[in-house]
Structure formats: structure tokens, C-alpha cells
N, C-alpha and C. Protein backbone atom coordinates (compact mmCIF):
# COMPACT_ATOMS: atom_id res chain seq x y z
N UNK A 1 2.75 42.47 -3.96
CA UNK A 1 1.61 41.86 -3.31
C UNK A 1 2.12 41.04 -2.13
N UNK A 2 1.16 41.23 -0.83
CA UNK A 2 2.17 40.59 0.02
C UNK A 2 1.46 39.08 0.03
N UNK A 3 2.45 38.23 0.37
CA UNK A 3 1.89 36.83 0.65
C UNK A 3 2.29 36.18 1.98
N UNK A 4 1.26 35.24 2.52
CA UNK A 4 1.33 34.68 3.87
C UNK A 4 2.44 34.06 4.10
N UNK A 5 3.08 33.36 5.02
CA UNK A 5 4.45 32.53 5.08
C UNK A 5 4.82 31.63 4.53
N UNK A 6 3.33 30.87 4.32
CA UNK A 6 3.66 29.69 3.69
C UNK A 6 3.29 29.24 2.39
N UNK A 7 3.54 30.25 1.83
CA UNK A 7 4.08 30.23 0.14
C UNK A 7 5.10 31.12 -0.31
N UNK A 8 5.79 30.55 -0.75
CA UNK A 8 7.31 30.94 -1.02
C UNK A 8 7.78 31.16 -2.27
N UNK A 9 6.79 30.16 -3.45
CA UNK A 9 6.83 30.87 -4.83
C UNK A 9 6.26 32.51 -5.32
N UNK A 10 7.31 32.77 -5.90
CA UNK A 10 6.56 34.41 -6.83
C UNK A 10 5.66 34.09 -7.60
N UNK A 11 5.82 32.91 -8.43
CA UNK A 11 5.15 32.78 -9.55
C UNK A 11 3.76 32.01 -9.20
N UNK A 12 2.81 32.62 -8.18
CA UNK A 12 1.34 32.13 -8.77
C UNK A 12 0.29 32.28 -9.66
N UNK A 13 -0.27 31.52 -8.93
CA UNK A 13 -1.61 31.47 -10.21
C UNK A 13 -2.89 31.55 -9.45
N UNK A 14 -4.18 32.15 -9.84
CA UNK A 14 -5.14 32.45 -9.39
C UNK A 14 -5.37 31.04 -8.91
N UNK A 15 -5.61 29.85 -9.39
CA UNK A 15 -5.51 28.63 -8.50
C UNK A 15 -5.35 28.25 -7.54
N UNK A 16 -3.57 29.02 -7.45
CA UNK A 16 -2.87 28.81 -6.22
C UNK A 16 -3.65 29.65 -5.40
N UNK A 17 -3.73 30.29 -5.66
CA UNK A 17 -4.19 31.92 -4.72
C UNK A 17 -6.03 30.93 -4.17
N UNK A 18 -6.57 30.80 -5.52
CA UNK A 18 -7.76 30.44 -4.39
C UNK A 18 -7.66 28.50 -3.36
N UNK A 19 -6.67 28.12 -3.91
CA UNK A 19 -6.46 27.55 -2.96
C UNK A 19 -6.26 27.51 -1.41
N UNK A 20 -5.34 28.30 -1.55
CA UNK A 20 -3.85 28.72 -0.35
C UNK A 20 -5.45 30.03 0.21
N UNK A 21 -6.42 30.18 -0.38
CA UNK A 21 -6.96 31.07 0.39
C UNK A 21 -8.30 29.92 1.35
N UNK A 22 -8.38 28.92 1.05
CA UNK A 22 -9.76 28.13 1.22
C UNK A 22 -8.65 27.53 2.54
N UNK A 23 -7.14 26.82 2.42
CA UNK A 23 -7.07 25.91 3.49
C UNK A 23 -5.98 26.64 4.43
N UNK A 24 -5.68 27.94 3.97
CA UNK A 24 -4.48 28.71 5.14
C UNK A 24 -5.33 28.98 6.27
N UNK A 25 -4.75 29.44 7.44
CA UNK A 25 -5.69 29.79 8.43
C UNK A 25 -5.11 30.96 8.87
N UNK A 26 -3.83 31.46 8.16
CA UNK A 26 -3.48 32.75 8.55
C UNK A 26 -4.71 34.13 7.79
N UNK A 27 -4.28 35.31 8.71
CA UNK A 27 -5.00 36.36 8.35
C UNK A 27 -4.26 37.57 8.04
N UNK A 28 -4.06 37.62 6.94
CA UNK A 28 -3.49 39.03 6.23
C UNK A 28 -4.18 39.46 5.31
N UNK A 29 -4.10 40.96 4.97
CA UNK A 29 -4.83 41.79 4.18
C UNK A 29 -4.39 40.77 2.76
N UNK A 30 -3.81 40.72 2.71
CA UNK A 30 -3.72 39.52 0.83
C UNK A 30 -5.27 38.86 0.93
N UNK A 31 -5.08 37.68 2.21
CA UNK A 31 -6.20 37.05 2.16
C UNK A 31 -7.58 37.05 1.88
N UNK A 32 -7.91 38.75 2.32
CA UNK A 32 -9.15 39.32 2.33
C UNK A 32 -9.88 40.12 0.88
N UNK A 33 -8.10 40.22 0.12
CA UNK A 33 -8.57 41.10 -1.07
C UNK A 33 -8.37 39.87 -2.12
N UNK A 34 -7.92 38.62 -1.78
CA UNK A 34 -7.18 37.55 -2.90
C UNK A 34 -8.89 37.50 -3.71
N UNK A 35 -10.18 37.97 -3.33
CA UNK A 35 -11.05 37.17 -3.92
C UNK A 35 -12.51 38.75 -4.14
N UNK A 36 -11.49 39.58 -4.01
CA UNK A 36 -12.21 40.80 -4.28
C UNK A 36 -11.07 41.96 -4.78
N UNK A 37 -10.87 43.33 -4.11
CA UNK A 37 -10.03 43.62 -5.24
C UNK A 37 -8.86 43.98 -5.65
N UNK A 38 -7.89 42.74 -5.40
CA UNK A 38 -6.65 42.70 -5.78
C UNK A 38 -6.78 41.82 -7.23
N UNK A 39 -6.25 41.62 -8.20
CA UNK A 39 -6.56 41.15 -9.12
C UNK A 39 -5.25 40.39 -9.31
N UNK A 40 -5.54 38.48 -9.37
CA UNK A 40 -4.57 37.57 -9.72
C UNK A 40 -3.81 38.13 -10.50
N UNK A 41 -2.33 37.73 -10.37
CA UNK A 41 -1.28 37.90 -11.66
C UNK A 41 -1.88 37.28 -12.76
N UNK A 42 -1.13 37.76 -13.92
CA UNK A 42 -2.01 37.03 -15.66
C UNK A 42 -1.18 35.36 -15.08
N UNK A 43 -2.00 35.20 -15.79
CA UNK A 43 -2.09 33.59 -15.55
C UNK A 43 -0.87 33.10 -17.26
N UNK A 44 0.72 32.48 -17.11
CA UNK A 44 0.81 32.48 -18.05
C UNK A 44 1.32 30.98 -17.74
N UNK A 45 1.05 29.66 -18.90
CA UNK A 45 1.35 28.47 -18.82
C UNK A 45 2.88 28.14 -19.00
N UNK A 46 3.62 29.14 -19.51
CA UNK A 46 5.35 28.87 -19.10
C UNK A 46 6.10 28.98 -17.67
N UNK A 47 5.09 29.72 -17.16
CA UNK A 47 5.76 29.77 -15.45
C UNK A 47 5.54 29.03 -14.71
N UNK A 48 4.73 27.78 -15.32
CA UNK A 48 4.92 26.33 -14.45
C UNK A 48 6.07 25.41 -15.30
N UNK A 49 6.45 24.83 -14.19
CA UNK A 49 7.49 23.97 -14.13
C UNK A 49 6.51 22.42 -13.95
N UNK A 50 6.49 21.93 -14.58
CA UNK A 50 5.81 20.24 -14.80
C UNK A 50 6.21 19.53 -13.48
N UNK A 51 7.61 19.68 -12.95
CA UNK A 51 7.64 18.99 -11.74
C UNK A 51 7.55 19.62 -10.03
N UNK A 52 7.11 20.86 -10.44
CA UNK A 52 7.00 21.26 -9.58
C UNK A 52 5.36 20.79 -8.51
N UNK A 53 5.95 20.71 -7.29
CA UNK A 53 4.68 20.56 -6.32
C UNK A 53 4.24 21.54 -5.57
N UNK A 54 2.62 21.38 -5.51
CA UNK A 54 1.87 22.70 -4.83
C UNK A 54 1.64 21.53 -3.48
N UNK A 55 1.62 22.35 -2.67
CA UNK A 55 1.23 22.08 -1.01
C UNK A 55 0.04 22.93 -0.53
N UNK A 56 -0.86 22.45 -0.17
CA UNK A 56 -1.83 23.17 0.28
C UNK A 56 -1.66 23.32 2.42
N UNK A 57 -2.17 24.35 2.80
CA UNK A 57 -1.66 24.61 4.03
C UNK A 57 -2.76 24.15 4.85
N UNK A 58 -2.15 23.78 5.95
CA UNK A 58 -3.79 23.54 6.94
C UNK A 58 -3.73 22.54 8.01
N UNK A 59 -4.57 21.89 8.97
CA UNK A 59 -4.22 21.19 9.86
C UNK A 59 -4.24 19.90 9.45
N UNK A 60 -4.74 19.32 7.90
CA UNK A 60 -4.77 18.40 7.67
C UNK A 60 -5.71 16.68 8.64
N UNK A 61 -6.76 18.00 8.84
CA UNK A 61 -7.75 16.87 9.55
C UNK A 61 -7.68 16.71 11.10
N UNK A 62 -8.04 15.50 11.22
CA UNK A 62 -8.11 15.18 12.35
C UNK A 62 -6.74 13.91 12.49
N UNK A 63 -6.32 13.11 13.64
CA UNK A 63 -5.14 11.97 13.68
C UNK A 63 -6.05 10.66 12.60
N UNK A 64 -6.71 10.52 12.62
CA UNK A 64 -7.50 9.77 11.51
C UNK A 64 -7.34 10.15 10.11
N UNK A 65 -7.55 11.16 10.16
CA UNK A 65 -7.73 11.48 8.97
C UNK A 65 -6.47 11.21 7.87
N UNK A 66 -5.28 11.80 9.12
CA UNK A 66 -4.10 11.81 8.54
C UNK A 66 -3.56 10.56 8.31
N UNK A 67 -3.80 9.38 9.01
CA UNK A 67 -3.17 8.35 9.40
C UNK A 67 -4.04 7.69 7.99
N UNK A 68 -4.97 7.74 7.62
CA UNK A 68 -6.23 7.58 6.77
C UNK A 68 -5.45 7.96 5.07
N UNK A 69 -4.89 9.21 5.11
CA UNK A 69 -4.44 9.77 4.17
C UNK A 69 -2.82 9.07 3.87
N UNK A 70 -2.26 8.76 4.50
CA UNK A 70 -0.80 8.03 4.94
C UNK A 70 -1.22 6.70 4.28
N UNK A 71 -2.06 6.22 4.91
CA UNK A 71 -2.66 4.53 3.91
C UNK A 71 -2.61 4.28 2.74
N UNK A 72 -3.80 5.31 2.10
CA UNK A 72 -4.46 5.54 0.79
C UNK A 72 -2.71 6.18 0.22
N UNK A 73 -1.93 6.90 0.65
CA UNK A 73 -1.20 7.20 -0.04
C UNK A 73 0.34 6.06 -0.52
N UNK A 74 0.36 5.55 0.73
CA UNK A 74 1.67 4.11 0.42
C UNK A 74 0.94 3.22 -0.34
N UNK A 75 -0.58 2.62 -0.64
CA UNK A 75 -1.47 2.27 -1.52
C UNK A 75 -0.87 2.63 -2.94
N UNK A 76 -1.16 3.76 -3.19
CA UNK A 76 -1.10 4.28 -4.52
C UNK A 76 0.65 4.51 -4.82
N UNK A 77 1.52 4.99 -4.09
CA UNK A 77 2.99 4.27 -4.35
C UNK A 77 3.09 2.93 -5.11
N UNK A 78 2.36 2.39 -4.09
CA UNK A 78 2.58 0.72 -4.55
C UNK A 78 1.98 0.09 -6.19
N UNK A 79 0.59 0.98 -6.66
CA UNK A 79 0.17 0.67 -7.46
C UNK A 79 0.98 1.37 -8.67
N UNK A 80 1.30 2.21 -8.52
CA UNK A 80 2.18 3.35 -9.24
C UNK A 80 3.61 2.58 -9.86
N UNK A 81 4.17 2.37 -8.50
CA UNK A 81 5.44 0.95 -9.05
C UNK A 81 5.02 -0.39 -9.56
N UNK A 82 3.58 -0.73 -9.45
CA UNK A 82 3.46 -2.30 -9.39
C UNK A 82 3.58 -2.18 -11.62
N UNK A 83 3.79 -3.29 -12.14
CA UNK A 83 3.81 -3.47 -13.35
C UNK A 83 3.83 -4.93 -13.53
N UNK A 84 2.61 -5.70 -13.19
CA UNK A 84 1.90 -6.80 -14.46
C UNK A 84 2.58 -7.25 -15.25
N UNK A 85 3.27 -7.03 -15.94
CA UNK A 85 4.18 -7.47 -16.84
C UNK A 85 5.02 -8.15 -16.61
N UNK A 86 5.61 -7.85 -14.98
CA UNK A 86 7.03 -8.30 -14.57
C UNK A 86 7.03 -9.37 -14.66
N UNK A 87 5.61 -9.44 -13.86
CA UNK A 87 4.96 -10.88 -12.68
C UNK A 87 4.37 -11.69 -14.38
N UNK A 88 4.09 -11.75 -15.36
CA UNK A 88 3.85 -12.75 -16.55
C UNK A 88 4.69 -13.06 -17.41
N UNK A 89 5.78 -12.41 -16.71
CA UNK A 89 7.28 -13.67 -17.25
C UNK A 89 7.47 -14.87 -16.41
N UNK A 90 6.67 -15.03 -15.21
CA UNK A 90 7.07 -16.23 -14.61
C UNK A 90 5.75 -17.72 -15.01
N UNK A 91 5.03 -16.70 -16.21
CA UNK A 91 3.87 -17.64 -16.66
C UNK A 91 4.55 -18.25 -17.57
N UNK A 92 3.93 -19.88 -17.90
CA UNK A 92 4.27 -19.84 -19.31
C UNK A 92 3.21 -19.94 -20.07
N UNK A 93 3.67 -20.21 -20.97
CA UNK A 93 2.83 -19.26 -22.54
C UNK A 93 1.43 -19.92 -22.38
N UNK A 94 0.82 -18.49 -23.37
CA UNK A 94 -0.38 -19.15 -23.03
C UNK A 94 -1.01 -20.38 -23.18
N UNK A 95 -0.54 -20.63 -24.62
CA UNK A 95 -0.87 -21.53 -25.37
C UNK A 95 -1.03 -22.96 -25.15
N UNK A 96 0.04 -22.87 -24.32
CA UNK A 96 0.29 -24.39 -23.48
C UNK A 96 -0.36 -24.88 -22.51
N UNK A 97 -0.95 -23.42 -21.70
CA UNK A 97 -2.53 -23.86 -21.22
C UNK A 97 -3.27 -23.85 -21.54
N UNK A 98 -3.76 -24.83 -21.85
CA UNK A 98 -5.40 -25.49 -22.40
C UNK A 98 -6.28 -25.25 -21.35
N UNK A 99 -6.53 -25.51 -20.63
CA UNK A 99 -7.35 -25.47 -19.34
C UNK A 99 -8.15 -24.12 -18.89
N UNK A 100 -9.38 -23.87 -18.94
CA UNK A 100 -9.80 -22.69 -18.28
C UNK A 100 -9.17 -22.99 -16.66
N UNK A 101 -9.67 -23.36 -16.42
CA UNK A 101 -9.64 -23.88 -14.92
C UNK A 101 -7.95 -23.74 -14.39
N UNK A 102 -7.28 -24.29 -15.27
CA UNK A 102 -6.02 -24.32 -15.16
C UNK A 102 -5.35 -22.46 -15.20
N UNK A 103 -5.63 -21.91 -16.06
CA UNK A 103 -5.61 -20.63 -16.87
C UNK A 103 -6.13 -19.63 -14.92
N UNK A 104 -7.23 -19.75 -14.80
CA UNK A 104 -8.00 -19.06 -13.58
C UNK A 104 -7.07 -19.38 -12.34
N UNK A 105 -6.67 -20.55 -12.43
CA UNK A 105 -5.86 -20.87 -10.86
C UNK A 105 -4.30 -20.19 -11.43
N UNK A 106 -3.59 -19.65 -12.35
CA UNK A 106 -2.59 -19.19 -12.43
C UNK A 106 -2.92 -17.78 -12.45
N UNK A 107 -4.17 -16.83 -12.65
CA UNK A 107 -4.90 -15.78 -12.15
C UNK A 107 -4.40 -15.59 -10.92
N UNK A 108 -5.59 -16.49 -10.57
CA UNK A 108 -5.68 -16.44 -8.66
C UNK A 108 -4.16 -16.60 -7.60
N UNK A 109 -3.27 -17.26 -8.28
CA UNK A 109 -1.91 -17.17 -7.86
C UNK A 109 -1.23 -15.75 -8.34
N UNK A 110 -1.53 -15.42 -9.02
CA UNK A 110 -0.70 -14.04 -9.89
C UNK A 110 -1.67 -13.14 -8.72
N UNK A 111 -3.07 -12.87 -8.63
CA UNK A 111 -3.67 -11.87 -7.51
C UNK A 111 -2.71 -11.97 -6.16
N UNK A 112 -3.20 -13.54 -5.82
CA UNK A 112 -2.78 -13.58 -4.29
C UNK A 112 -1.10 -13.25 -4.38
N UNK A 113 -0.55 -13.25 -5.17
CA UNK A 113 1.36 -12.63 -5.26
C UNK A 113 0.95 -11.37 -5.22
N UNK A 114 0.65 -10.65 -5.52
CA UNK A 114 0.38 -8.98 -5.57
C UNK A 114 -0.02 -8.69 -4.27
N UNK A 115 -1.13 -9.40 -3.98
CA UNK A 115 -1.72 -8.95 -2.42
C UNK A 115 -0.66 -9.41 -1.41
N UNK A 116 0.43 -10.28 -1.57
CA UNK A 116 1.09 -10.71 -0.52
C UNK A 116 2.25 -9.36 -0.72
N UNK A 117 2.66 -8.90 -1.84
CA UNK A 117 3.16 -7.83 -2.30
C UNK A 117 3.08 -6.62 -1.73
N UNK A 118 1.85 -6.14 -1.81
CA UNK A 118 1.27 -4.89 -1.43
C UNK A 118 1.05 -5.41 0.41
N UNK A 119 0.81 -6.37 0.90
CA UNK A 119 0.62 -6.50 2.12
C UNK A 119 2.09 -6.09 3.00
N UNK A 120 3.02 -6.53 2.14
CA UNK A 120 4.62 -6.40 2.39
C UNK A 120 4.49 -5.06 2.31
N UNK A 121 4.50 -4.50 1.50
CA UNK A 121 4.98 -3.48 0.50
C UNK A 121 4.43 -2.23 2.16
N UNK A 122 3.41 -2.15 2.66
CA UNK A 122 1.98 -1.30 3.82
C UNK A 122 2.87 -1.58 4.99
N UNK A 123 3.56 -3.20 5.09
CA UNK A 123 3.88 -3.15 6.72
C UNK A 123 5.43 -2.62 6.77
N UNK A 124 5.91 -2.60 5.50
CA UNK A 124 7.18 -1.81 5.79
C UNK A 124 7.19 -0.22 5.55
N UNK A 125 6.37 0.28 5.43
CA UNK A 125 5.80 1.95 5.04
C UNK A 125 5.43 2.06 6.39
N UNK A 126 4.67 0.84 6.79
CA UNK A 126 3.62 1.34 7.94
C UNK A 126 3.80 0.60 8.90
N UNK A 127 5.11 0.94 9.63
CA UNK A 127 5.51 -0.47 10.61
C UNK A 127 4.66 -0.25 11.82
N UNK A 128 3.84 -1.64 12.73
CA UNK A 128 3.74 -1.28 13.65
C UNK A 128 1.14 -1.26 13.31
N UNK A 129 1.39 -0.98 12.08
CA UNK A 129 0.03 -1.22 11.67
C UNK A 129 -0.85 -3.02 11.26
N UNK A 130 -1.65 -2.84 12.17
CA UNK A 130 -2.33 -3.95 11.38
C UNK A 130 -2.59 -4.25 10.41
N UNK A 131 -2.62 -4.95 9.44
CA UNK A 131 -3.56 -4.95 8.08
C UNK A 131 -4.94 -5.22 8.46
N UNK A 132 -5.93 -5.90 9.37
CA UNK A 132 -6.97 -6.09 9.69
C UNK A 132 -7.51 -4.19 10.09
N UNK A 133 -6.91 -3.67 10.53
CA UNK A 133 -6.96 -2.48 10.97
C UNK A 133 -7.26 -1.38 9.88
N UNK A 134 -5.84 -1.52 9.16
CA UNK A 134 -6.35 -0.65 7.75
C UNK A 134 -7.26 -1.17 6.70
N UNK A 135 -7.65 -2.57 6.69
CA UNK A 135 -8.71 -2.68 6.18
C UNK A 135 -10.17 -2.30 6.35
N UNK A 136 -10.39 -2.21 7.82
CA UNK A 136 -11.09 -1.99 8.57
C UNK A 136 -11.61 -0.44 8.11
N UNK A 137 -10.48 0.42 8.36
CA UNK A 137 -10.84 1.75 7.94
C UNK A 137 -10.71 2.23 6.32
N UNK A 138 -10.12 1.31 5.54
CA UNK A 138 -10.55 1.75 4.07
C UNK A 138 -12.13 1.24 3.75
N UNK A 139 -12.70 0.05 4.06
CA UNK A 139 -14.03 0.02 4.02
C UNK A 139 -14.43 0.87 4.73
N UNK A 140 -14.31 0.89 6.20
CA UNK A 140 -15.29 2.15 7.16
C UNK A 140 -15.29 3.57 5.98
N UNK A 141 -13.92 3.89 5.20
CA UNK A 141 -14.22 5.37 4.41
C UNK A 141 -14.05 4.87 3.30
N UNK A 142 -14.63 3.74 2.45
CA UNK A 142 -14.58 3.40 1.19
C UNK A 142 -15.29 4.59 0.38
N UNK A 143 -16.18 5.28 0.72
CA UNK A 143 -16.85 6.91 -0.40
C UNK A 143 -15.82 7.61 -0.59
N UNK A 144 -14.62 8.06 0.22
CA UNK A 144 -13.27 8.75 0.71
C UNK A 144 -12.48 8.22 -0.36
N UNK A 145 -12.14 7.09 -1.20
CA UNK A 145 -11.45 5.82 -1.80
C UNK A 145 -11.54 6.31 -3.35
N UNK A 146 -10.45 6.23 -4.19
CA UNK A 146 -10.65 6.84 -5.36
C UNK A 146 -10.89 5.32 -5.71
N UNK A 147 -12.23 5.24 -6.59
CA UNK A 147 -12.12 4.11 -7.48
C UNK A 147 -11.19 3.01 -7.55
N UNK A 148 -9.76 3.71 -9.02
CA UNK A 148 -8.92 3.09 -8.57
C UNK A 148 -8.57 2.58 -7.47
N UNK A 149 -8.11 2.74 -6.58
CA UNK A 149 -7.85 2.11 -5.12
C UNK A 149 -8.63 1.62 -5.10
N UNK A 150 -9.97 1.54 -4.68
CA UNK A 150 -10.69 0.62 -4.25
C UNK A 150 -10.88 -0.58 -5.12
N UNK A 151 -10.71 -0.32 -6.49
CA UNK A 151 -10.84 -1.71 -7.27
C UNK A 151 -9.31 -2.58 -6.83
N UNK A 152 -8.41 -2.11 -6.90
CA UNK A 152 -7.12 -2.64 -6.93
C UNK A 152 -6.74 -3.04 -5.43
N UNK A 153 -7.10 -2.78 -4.43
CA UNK A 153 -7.95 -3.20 -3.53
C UNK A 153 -9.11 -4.41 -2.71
N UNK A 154 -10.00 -3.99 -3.07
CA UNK A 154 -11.40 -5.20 -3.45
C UNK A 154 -11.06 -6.05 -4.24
N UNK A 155 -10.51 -5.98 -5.32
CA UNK A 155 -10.99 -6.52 -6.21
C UNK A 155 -9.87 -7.06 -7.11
N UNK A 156 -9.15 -7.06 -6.40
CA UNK A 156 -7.95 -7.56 -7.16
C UNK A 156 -7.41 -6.63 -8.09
N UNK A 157 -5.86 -6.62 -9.24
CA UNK A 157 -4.81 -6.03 -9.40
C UNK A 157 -5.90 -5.63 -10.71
N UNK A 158 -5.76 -7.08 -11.28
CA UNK A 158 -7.07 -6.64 -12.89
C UNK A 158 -8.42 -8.75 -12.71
N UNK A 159 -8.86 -7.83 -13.29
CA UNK A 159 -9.97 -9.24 -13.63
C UNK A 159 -9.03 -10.16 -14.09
N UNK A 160 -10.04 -11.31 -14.28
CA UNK A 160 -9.47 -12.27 -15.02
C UNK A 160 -9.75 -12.11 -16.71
N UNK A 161 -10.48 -11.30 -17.26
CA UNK A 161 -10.69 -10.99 -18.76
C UNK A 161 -9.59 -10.19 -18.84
N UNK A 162 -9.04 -8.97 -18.09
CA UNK A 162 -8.09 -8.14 -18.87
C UNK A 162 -6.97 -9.37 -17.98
N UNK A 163 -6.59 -9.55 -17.23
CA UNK A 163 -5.28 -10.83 -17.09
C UNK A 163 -4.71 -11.60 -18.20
N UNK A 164 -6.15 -12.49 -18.68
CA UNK A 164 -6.12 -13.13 -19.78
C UNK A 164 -5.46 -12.09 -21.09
N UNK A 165 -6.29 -10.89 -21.32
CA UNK A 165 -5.74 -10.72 -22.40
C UNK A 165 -4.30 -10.15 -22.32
N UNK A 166 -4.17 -9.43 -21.14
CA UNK A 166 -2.55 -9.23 -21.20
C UNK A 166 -1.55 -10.47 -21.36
N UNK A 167 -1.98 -11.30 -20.86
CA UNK A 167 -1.24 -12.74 -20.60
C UNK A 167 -1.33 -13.08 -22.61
N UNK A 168 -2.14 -13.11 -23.05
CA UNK A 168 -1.99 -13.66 -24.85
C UNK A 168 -1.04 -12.56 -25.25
N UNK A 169 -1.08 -11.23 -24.94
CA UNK A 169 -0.18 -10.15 -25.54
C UNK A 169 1.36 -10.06 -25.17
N UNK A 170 1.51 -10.95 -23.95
CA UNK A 170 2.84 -10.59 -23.94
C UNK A 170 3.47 -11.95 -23.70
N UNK A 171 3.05 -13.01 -23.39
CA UNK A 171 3.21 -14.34 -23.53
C UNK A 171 2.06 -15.46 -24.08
N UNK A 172 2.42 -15.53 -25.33
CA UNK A 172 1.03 -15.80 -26.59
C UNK A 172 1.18 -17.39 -26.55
């Protein structure tokens, strides 16, 4: 079966195939029969490799879009490495704070460390970018915004209810 240039594995999958057929922009007879009558290889779940990555082909938008996609993606790096846990060894225990008030302002210091974090974390990925700028355009395409991101984001790393309870679970 012949395939376009820019797929280089033998081993697809009708997936791949209707993928690589929706965002390629090349035109070969594969392309035209991938969805009439050439018939996908059997589809078998040992010929994937778990770490393997699929690439989809294409112009990848517009300079926005991409620059858009570059954001959202050093974003989710960051959330991916970030771990909560690290940052509530520098609490102490819970117990010893009595204080709501007291308890909420070691919150609000634990958020604003993360955001100074992740603010670090964007201008060295993204040298040369505003943060007023990329904020600007994650609200302008907040519908674009997976949830996640946008809560971790908006809205800080976690509430102050799940904070709290991680904070009793790992320093009681």
C-alpha cells in the first residue's frame, strides 16, 4: 500500500490512516481509496508501542495559532512537573495552625509561589513574551483552553478545600 511522505511507520492503524487523511494536504491515490476501497490493515493492539508518538501533518494554523499552541503547551509541561507536595514541606504542620485566617494566608502564599513559578517557568520557554500578552490571548481563546488549564490558570494550582486537605494528609 503506498503511503504519502510523511508517514514513515509500516505499522498503522485505521486511526492513523483517518487521521493523516483529514490533516495531510498531499494527493496520492492512497489518499483517495484510504476511506473507500482499500481496506485498513487489521487493527492489532501489540503493534503499538506505548511510547511511541503520532504527528499529525499540516500547516498547523495560522502564526497565532501556533504561537497560541506553544503557550498552552509550556503551560501543561509546567503543570505536568509541578507536584504540591514539594511546596508543603516548607509548611508546618497543620496542627499548629489554629487560625483559619492564618491557614488561608499560607494558601494564598503557597498559590502566589506557583504563579511566580509558572510565570518563571513561560518567560524562560518563551523568552522575549509578555505575560500581560499571553494572558491576554488565553482569555481572548479561553473555549480553545482545556479545563484543566484554565482552572490551574484562573484559578489557582487547587482551592483552598483540596489545599487544606492535602496539607492534613501529608503534614497533619
Amino acid at each position: 500500500m503506498q503511503k504519502c511522505s510523511c508517514i514513515s511507520d509500516d505499522t498503522c492503524v485505521r486511526l492513523l490512516y483517518c487521521c493523516h487523511f483529514l490533516f495531510c494536504k498531499e494527493s496520492t491515490p492512497t489518499h483517495s481509496t484510504i476511506m473507500t476501497d482499500t481496506p485498513p490493515p487489521e487493527f492489532d493492539p501489540e503493534d503499538l508501542c506505548e511510547d511511541e508518538e503520532v504527528f499529525a501533518c499540516g500547516d498547523g494554523g495560522t502564526e497565532e495559532d501556533q504561537e497560541f499552541d506553544e503557550i498552552i503547551g509550556v503551560i501543561e509541561d509546567f503543570m505536568i512537573s509541578f507536584n504540591p507536595v514539594d511546596m508543603l514541606k516548607d509548611l508546618p504542620s497543620l496542627a499548629t495552625v489554629e487560625s483559619d485566617h492564618e491557614r488561608h494566608n499560607h494558601h494564598k502564599k503557597l498559590v502566589d509561589t506557583i504563579e511566580e513559578r509558572l510565570d518563571t517557568h513561560i518567560a524562560e520557554m518563551l523568552p522575549g513574551k509578555h505575560m500581560a500578552d499571553i494572558a491576554a490571548m488565553i482569555e481572548g481563546r479561553m473555549a480553545e483552553v482545556s479545563e484543566e488549564v484554565w482552572e490551574f490558570v484562573s484559578h489557582g494550582c487547587m482551592d483552598y478545600v483540596s489545599f487544606l486537605a492535602l496539607w492534613k494528609e501529608k503534614q497533619p
